[in-house]
C-alpha atoms as a PDB file:
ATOM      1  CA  UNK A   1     -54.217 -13.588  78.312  1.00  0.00           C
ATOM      2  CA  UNK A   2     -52.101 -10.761  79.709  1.00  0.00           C
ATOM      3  CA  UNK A   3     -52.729  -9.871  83.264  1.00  0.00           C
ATOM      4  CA  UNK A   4     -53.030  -6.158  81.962  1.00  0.00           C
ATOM      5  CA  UNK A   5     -55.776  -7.296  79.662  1.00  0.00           C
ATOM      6  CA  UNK A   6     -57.319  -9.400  82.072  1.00  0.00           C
ATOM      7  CA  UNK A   7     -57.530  -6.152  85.054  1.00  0.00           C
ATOM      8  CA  UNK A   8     -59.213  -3.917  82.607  1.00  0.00           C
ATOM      9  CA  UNK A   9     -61.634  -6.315  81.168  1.00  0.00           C
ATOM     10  CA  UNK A  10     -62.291  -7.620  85.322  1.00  0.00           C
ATOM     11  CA  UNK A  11     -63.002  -3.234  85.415  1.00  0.00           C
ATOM     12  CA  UNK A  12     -64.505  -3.358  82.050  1.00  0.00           C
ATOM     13  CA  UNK A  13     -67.364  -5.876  83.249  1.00  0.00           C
ATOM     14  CA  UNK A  14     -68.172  -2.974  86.286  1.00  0.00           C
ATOM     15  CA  UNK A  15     -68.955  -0.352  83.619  1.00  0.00           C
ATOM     16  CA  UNK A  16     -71.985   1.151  82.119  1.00  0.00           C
ATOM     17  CA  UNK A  17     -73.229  -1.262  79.152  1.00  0.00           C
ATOM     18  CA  UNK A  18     -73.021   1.633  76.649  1.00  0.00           C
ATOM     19  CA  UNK A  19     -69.083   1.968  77.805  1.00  0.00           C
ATOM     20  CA  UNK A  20     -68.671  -2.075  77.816  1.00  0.00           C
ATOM     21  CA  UNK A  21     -70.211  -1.350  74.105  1.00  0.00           C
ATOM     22  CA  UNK A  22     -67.728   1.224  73.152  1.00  0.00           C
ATOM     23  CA  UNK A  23     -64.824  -1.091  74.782  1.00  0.00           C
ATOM     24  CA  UNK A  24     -65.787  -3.873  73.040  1.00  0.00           C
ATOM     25  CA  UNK A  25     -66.477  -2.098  69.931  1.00  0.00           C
ATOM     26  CA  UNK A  26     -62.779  -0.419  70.022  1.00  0.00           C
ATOM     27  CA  UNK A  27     -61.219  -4.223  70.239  1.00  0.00           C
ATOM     28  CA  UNK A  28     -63.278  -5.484  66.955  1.00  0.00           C
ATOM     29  CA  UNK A  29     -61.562  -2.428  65.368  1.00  0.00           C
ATOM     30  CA  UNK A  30     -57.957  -4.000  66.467  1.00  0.00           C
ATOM     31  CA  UNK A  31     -59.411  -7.410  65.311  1.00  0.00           C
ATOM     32  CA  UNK A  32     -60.134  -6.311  62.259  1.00  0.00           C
ATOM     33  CA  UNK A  33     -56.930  -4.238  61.662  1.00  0.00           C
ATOM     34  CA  UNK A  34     -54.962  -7.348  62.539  1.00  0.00           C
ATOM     35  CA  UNK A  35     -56.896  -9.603  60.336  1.00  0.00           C
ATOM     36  CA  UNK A  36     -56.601  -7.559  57.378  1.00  0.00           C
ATOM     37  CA  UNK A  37     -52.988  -6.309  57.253  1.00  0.00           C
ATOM     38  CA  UNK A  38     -52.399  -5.702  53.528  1.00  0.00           C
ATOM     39  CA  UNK A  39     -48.357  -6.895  53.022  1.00  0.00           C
ATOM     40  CA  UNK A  40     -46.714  -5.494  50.014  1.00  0.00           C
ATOM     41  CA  UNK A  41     -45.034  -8.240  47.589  1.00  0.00           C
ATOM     42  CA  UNK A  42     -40.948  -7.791  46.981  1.00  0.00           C
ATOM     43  CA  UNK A  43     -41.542  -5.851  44.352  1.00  0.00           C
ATOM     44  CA  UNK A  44     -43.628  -3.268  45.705  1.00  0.00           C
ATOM     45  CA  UNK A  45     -41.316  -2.965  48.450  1.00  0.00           C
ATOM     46  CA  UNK A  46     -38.393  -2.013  45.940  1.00  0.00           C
ATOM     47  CA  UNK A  47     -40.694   0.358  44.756  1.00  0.00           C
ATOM     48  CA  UNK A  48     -41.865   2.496  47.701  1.00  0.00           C
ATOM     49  CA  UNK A  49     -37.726   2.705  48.583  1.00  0.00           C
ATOM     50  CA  UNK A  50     -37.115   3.618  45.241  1.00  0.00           C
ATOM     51  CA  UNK A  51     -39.920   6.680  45.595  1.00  0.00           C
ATOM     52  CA  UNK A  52     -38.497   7.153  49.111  1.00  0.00           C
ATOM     53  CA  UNK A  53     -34.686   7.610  47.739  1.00  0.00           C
ATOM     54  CA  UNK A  54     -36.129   9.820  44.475  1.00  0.00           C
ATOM     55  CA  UNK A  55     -38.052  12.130  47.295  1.00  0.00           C
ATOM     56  CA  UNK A  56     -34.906  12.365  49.565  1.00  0.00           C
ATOM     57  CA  UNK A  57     -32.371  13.057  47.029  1.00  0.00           C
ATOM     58  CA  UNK A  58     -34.821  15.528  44.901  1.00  0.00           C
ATOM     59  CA  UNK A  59     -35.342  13.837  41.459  1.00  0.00           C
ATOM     60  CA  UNK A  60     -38.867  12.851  42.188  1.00  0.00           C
ATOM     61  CA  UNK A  61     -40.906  14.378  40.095  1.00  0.00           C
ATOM     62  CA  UNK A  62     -44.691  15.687  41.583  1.00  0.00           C
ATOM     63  CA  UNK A  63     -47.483  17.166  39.631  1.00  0.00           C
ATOM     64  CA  UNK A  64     -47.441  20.864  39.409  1.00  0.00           C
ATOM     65  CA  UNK A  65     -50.287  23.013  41.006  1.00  0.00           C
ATOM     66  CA  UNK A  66     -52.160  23.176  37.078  1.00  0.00           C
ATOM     67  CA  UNK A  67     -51.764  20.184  36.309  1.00  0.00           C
ATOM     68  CA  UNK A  68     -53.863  19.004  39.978  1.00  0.00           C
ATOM     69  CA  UNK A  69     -56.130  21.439  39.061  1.00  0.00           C
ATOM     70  CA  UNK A  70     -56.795  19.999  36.147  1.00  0.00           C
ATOM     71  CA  UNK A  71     -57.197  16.517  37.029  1.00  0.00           C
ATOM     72  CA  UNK A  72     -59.787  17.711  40.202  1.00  0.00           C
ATOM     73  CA  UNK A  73     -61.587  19.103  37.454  1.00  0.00           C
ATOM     74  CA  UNK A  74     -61.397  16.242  35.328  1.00  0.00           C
ATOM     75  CA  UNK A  75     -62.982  14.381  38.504  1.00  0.00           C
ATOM     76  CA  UNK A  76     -65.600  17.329  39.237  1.00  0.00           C
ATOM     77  CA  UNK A  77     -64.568  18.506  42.108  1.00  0.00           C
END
């Protein structure tokens, strides 16, 4: 354990227990964002770049106002 972690929970412990709650609750939420990373294969790596360099160099192509309009429609919203 760091010794920054370990002076704020050795604070943490003098709180409120509705603020120890909220601490405690904030820490699951970086458990569970490190637990369930999602990691993109090779592939999908190439991919993204490829969008990325389309987007930069102004050959990607993006759906035009109608055609979003249509498809919220399509969705009923």
């Amino acid at each position: 354990m760091t010794k920054l972690l370990r002076d704020v929970i050795g604070r943490v412990t003098e709180w409120p227990e509705d603020r120890q709650d909220e601490a405690a609750s904030v820490l699951l939420d970086l458990e569970a964002q490190q637990e369930n990373r999602y990691r993109l294969t090779p592939d999908q790596i190439k991919e993204v770049e490829g969008i990325q360099r389309q987007v930069r160099d102004g050959t990607a192509a993006f759906a035009t106002d109608e055609q979003m309009a249509a498809f919220w429609k399509k969705c009923g919203l």
